[in-house]
Structure formats: C-alpha cells, structure tokens
PDB file of N, CA and C in Angstrom:
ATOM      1  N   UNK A   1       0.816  -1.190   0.000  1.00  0.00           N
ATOM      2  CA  UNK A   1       0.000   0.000   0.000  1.00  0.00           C
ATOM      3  C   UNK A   1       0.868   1.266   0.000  1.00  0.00           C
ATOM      4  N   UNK A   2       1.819   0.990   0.781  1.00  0.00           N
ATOM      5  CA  UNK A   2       2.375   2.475   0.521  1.00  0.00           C
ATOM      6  C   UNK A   2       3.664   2.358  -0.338  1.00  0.00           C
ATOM      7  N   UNK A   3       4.038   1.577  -1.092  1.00  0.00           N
ATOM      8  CA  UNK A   3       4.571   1.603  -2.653  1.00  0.00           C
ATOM      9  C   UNK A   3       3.009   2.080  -3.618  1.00  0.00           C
ATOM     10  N   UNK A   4       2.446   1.836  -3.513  1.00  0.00           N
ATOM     11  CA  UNK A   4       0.940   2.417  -4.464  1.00  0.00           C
ATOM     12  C   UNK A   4       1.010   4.082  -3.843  1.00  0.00           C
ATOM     13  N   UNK A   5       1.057   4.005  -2.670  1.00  0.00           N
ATOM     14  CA  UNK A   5       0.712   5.728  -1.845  1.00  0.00           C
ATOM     15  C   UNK A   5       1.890   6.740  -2.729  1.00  0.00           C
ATOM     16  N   UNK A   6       3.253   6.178  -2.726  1.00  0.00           N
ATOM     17  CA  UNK A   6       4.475   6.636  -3.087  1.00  0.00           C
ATOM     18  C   UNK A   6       4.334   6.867  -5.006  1.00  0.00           C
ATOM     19  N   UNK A   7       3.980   6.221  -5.459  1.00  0.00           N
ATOM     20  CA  UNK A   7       3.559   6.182  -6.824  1.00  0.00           C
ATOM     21  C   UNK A   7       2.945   6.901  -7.588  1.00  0.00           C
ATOM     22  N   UNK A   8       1.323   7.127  -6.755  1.00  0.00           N
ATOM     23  CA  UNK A   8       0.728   8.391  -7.144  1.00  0.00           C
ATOM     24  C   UNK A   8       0.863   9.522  -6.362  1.00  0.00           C
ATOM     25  N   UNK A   9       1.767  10.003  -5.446  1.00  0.00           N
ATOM     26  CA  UNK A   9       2.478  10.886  -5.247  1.00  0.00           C
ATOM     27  C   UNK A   9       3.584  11.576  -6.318  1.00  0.00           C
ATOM     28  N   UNK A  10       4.548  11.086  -6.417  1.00  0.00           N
ATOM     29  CA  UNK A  10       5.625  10.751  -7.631  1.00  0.00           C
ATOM     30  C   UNK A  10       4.929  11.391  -8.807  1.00  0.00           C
ATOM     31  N   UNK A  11       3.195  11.208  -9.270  1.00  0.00           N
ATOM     32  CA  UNK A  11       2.524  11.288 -10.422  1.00  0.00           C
ATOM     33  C   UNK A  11       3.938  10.660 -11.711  1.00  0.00           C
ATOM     34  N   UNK A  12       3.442  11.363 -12.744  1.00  0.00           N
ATOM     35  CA  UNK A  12       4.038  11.052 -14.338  1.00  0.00           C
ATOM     36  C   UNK A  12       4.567  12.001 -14.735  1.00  0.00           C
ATOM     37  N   UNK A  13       5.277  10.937 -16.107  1.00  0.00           N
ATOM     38  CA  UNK A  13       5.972  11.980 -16.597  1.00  0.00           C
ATOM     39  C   UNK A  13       6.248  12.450 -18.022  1.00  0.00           C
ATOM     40  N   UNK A  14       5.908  13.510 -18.558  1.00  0.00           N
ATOM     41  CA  UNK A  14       5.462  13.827 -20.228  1.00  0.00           C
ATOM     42  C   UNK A  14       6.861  13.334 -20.903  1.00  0.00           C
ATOM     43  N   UNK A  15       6.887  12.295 -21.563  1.00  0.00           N
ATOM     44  CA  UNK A  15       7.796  12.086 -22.525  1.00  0.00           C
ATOM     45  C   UNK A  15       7.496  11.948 -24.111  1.00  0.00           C
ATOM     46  N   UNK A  16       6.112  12.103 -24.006  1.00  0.00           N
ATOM     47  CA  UNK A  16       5.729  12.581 -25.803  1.00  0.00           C
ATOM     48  C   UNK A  16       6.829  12.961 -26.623  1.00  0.00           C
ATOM     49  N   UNK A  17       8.055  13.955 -25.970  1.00  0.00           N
ATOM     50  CA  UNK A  17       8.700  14.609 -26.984  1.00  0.00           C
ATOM     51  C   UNK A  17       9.700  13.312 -27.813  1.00  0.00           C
ATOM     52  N   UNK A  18      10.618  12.310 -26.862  1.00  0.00           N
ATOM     53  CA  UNK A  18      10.989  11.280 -27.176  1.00  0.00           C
ATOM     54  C   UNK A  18      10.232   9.915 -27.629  1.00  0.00           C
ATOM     55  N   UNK A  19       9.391  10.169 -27.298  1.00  0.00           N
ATOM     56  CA  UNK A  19       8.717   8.946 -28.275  1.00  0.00           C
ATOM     57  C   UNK A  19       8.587   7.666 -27.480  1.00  0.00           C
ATOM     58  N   UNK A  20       7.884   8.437 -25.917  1.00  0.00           N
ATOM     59  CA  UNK A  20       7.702   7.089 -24.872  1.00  0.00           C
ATOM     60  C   UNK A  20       6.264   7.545 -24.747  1.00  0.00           C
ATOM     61  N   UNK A  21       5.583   8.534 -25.104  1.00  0.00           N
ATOM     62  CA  UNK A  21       4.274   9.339 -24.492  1.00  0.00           C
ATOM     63  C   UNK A  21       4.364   9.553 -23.220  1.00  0.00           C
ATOM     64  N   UNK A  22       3.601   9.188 -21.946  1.00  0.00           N
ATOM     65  CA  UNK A  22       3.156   9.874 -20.847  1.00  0.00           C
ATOM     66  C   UNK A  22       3.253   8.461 -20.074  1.00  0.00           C
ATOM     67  N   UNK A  23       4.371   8.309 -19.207  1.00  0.00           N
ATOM     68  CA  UNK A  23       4.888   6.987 -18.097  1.00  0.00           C
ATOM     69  C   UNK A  23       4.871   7.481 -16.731  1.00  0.00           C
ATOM     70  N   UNK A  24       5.187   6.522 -15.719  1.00  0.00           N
ATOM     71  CA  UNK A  24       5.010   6.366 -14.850  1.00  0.00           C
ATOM     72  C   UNK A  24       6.357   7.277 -14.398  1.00  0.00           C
ATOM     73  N   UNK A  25       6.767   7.941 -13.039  1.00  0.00           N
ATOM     74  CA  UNK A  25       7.971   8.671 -13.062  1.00  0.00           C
ATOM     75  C   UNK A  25       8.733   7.778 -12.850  1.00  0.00           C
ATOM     76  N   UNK A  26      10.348   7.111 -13.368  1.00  0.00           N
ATOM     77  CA  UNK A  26      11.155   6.565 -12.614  1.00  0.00           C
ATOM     78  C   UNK A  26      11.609   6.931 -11.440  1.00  0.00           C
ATOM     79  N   UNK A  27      11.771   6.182 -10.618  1.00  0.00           N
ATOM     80  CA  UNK A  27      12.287   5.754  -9.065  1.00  0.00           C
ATOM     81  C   UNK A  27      13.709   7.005  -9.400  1.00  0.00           C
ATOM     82  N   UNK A  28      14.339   6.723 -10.223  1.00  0.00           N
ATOM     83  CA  UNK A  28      15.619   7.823 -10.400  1.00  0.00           C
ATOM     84  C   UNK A  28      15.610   8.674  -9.914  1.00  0.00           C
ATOM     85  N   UNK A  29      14.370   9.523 -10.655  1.00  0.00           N
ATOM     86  CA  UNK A  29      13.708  11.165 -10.830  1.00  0.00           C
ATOM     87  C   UNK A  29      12.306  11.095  -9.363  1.00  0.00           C
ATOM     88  N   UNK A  30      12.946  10.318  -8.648  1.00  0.00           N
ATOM     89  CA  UNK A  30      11.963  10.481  -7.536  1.00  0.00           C
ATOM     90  C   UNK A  30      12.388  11.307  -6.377  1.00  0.00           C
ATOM     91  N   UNK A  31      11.692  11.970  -5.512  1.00  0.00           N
ATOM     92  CA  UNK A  31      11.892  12.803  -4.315  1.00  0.00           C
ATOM     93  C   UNK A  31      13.059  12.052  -2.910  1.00  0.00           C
ATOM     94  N   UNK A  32      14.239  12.355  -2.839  1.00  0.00           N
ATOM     95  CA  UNK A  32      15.062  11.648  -1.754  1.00  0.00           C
ATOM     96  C   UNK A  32      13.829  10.764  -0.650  1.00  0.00           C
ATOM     97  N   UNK A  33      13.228  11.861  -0.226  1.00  0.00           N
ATOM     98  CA  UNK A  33      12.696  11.014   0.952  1.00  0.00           C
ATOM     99  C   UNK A  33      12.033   9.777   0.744  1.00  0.00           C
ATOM    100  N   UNK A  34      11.328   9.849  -0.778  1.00  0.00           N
ATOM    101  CA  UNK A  34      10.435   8.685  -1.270  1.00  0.00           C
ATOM    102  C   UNK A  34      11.933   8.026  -2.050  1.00  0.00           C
ATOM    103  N   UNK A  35      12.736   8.042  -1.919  1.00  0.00           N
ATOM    104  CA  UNK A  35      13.760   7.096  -2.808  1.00  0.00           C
ATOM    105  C   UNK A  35      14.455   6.289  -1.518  1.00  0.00           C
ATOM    106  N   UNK A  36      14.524   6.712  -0.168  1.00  0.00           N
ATOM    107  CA  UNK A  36      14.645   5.948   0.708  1.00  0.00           C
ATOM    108  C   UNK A  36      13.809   5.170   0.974  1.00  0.00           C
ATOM    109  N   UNK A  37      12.655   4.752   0.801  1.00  0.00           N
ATOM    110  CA  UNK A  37      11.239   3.570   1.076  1.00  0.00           C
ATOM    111  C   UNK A  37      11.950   2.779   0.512  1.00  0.00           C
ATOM    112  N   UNK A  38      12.257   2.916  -0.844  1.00  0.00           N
ATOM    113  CA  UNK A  38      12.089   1.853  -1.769  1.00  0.00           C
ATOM    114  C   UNK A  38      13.408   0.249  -1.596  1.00  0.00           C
ATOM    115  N   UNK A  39      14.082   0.622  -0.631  1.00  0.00           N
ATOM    116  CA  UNK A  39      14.953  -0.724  -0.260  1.00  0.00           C
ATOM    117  C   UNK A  39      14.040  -1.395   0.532  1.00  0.00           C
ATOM    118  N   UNK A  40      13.640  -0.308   1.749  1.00  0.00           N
ATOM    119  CA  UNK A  40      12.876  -1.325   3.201  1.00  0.00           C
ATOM    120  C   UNK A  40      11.600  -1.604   2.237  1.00  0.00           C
ATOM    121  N   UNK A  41      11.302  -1.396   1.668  1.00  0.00           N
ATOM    122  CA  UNK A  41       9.414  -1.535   0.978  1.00  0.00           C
ATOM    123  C   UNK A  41      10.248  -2.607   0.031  1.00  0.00           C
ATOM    124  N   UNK A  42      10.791  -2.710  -0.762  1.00  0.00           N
ATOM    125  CA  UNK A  42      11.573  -4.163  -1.701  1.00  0.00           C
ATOM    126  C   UNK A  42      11.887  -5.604  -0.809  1.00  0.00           C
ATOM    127  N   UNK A  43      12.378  -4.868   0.164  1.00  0.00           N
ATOM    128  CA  UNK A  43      12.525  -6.259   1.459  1.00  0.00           C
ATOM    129  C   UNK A  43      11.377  -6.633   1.806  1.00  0.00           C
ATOM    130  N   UNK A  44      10.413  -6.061   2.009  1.00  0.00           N
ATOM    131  CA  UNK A  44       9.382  -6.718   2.795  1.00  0.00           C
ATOM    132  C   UNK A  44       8.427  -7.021   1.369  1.00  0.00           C
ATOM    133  N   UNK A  45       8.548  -6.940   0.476  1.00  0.00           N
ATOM    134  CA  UNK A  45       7.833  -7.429  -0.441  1.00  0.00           C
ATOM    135  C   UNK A  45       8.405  -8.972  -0.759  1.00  0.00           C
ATOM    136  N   UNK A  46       9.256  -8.826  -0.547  1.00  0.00           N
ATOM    137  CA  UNK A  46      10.511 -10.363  -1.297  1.00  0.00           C
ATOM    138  C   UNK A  46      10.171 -11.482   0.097  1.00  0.00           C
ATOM    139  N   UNK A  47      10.059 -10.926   1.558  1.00  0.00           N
ATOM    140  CA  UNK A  47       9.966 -11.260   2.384  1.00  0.00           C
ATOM    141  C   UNK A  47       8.292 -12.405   2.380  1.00  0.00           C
ATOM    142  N   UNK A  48       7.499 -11.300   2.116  1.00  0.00           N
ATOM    143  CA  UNK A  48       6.096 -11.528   2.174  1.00  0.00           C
ATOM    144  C   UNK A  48       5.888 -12.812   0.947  1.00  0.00           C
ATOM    145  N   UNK A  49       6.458 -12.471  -0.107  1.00  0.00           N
ATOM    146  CA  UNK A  49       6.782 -13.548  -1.411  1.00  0.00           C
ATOM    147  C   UNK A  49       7.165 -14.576  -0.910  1.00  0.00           C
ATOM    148  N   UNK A  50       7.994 -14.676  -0.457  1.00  0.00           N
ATOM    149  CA  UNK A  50       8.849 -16.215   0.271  1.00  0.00           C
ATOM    150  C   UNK A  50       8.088 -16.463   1.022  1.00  0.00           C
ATOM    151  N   UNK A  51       7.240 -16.271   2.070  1.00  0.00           N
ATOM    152  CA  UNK A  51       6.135 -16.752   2.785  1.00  0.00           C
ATOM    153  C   UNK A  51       5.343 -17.122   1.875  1.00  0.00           C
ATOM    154  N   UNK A  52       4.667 -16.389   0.930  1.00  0.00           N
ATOM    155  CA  UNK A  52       3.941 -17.158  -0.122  1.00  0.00           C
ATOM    156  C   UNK A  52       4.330 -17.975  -0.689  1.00  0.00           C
ATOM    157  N   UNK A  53       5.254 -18.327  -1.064  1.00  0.00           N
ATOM    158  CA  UNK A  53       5.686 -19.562  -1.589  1.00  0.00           C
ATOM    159  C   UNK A  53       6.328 -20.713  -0.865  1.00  0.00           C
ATOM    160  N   UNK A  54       6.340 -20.666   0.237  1.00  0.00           N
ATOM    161  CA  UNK A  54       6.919 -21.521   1.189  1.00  0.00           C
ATOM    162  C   UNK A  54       5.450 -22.459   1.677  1.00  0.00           C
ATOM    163  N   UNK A  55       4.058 -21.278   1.620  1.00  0.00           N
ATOM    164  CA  UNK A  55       2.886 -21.764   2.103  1.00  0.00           C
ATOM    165  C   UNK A  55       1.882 -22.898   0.623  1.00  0.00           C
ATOM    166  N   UNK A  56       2.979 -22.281  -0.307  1.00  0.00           N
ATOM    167  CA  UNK A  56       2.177 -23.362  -1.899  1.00  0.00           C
ATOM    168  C   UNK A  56       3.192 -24.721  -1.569  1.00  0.00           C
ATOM    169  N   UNK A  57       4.843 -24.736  -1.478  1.00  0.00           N
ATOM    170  CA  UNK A  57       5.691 -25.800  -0.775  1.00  0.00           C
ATOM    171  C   UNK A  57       4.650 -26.475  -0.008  1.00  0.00           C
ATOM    172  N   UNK A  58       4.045 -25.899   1.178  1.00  0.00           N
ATOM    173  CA  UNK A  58       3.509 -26.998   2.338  1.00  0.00           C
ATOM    174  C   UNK A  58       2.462 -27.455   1.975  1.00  0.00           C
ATOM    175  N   UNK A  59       1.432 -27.018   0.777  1.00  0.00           N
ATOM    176  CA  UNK A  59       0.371 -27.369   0.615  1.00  0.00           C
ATOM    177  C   UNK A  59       0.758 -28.392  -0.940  1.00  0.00           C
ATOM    178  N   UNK A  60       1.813 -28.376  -1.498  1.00  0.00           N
ATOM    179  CA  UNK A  60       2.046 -29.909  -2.326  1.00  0.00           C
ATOM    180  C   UNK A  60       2.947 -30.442  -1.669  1.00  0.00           C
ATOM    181  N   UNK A  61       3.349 -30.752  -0.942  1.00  0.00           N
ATOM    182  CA  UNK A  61       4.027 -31.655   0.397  1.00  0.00           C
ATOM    183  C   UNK A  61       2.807 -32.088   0.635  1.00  0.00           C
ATOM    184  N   UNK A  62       1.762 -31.807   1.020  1.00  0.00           N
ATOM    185  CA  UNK A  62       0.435 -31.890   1.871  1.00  0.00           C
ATOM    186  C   UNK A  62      -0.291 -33.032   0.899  1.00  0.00           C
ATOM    187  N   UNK A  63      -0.783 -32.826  -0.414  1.00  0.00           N
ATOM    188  CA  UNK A  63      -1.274 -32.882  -1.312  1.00  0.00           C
ATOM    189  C   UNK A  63      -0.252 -34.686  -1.687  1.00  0.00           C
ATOM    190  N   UNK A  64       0.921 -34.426  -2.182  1.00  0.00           N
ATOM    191  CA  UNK A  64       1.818 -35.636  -2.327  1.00  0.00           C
ATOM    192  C   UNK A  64       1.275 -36.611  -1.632  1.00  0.00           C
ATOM    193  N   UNK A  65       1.860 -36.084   0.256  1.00  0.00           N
ATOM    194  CA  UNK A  65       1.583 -37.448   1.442  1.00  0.00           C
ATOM    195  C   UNK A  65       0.246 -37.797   0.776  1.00  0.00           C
ATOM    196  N   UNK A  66      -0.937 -37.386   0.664  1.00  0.00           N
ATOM    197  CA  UNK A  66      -2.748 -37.563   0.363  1.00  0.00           C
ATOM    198  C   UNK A  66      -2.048 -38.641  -0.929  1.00  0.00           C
ATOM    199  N   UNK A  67      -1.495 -37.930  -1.778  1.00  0.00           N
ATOM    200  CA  UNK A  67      -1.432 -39.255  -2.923  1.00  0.00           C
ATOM    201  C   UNK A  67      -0.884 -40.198  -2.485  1.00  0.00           C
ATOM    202  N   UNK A  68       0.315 -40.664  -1.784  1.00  0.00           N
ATOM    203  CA  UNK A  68       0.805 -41.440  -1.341  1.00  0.00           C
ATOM    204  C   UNK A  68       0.113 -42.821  -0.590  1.00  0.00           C
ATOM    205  N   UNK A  69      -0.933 -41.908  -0.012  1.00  0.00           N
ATOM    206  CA  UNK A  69      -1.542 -42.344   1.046  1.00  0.00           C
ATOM    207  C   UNK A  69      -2.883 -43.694   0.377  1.00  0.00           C
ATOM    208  N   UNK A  70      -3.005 -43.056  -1.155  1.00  0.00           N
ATOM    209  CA  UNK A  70      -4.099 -43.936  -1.511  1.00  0.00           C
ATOM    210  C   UNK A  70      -3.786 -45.547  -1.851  1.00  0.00           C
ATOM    211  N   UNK A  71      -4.274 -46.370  -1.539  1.00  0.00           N
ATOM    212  CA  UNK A  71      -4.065 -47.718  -1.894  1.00  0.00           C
ATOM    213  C   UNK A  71      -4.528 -48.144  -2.924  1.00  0.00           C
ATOM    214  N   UNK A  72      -3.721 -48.660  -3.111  1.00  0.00           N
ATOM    215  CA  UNK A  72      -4.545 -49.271  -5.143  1.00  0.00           C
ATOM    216  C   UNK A  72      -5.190 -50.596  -4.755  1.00  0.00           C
ATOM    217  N   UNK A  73      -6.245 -50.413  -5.437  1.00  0.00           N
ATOM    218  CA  UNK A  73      -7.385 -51.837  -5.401  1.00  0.00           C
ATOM    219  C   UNK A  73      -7.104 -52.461  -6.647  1.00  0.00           C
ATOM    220  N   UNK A  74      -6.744 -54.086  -6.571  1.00  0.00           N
ATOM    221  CA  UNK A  74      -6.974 -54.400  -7.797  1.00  0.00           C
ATOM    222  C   UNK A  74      -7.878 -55.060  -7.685  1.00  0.00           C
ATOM    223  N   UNK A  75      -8.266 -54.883  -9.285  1.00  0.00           N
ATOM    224  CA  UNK A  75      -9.988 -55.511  -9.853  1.00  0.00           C
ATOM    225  C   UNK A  75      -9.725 -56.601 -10.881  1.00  0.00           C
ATOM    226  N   UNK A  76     -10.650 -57.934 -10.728  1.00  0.00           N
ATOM    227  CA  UNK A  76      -9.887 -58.546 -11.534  1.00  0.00           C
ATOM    228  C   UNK A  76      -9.923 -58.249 -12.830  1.00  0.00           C
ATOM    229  N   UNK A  77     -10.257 -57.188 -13.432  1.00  0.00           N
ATOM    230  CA  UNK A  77      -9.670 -57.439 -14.851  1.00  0.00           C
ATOM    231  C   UNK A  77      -8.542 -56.158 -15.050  1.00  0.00           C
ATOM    232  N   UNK A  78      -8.128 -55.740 -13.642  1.00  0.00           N
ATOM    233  CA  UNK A  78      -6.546 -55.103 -13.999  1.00  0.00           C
ATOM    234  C   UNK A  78      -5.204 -56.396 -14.657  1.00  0.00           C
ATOM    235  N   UNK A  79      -5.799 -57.807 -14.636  1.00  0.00           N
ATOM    236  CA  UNK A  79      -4.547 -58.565 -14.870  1.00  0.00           C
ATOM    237  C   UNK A  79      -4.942 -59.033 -16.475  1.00  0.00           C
ATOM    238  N   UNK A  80      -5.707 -58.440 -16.533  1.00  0.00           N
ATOM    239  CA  UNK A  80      -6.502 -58.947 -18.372  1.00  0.00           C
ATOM    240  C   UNK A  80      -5.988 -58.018 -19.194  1.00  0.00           C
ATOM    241  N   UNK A  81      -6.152 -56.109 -18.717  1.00  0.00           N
ATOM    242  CA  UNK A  81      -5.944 -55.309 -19.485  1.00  0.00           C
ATOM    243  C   UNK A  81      -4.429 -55.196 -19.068  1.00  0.00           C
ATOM    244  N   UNK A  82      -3.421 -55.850 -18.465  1.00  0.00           N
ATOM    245  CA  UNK A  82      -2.088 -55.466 -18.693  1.00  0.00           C
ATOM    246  C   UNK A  82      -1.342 -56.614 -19.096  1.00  0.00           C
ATOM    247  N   UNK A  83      -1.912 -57.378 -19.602  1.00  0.00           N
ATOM    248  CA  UNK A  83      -1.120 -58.854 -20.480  1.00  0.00           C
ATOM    249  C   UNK A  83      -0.598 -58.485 -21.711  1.00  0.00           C
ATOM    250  N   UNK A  84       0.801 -59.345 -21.819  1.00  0.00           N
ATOM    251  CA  UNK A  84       1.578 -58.466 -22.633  1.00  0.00           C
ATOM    252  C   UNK A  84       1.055 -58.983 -24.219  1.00  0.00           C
ATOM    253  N   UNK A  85      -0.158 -59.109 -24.564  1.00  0.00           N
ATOM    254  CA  UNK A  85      -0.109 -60.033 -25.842  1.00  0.00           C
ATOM    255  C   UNK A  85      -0.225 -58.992 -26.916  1.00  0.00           C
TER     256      UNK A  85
END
C-alpha cells in the first residue's frame, strides 16, 4: 500500500517529446525522501513472497503425502488389461 501511496504521489511523466508518451515517473527522478522507502518496501515485499511460496511448498508436500496415502485396489480385470499379448 504504501509503494501504491508513493507512486501516485511521484505522479508522471510527459515524454511525448521522445517517443515514450506519458509513463510512470522513474524511481531515479523520484523525491530523496520517497527514494529511501524503496529498499525497506523491496525487502518486505521479497519477504512476504517467500512466505507465499513456502505456504504453496507446504500445501504440495500436503497434497503428495494424500497421494501417497491412496491404496490401489486391484480388480480382476486389472490382470486382463495389462497382459503383454
């Protein structure tokens, strides 16, 4: 939220003359005080990411054991349809 707050603060920037039209301002051409956020606000985004993906890890770990877990029934005509003829 406050990378979005910092953003439309920042507003845009007219580059029509070069032949980009009207973009977002780069981080470059941004205000010191708002150019200091942007490490601690990058960490905790990368931070928050790795929790997200650590929580999709535990849920196919989760998902695997469940497959693991199923027992195969055989029926008798699993030994009909796998004869090598």
């Amino acid at each position: 939220m406050l990378m979005a707050k910092i953003k439309y603060e920042e507003g845009y920037v007219d580059l029509r003359v070069l032949g980009y039209g009207i973009i977002p301002k780069p981080h470059q051409l941004w205000s010191t005080a708002n150019r200091n956020w942007l490490l601690p606000l990058s960490l905790v985004f990368a931070i928050g990411w790795s929790m997200e993906i650590t929580s999709h890890l535990e849920e196919l770990a989760f998902w695997l054991f469940l497959l693991h877990q199923v027992r195969i029934v055989e029926t008798p005509f699993s030994s009909f349809s796998e004869s090598p003829i």
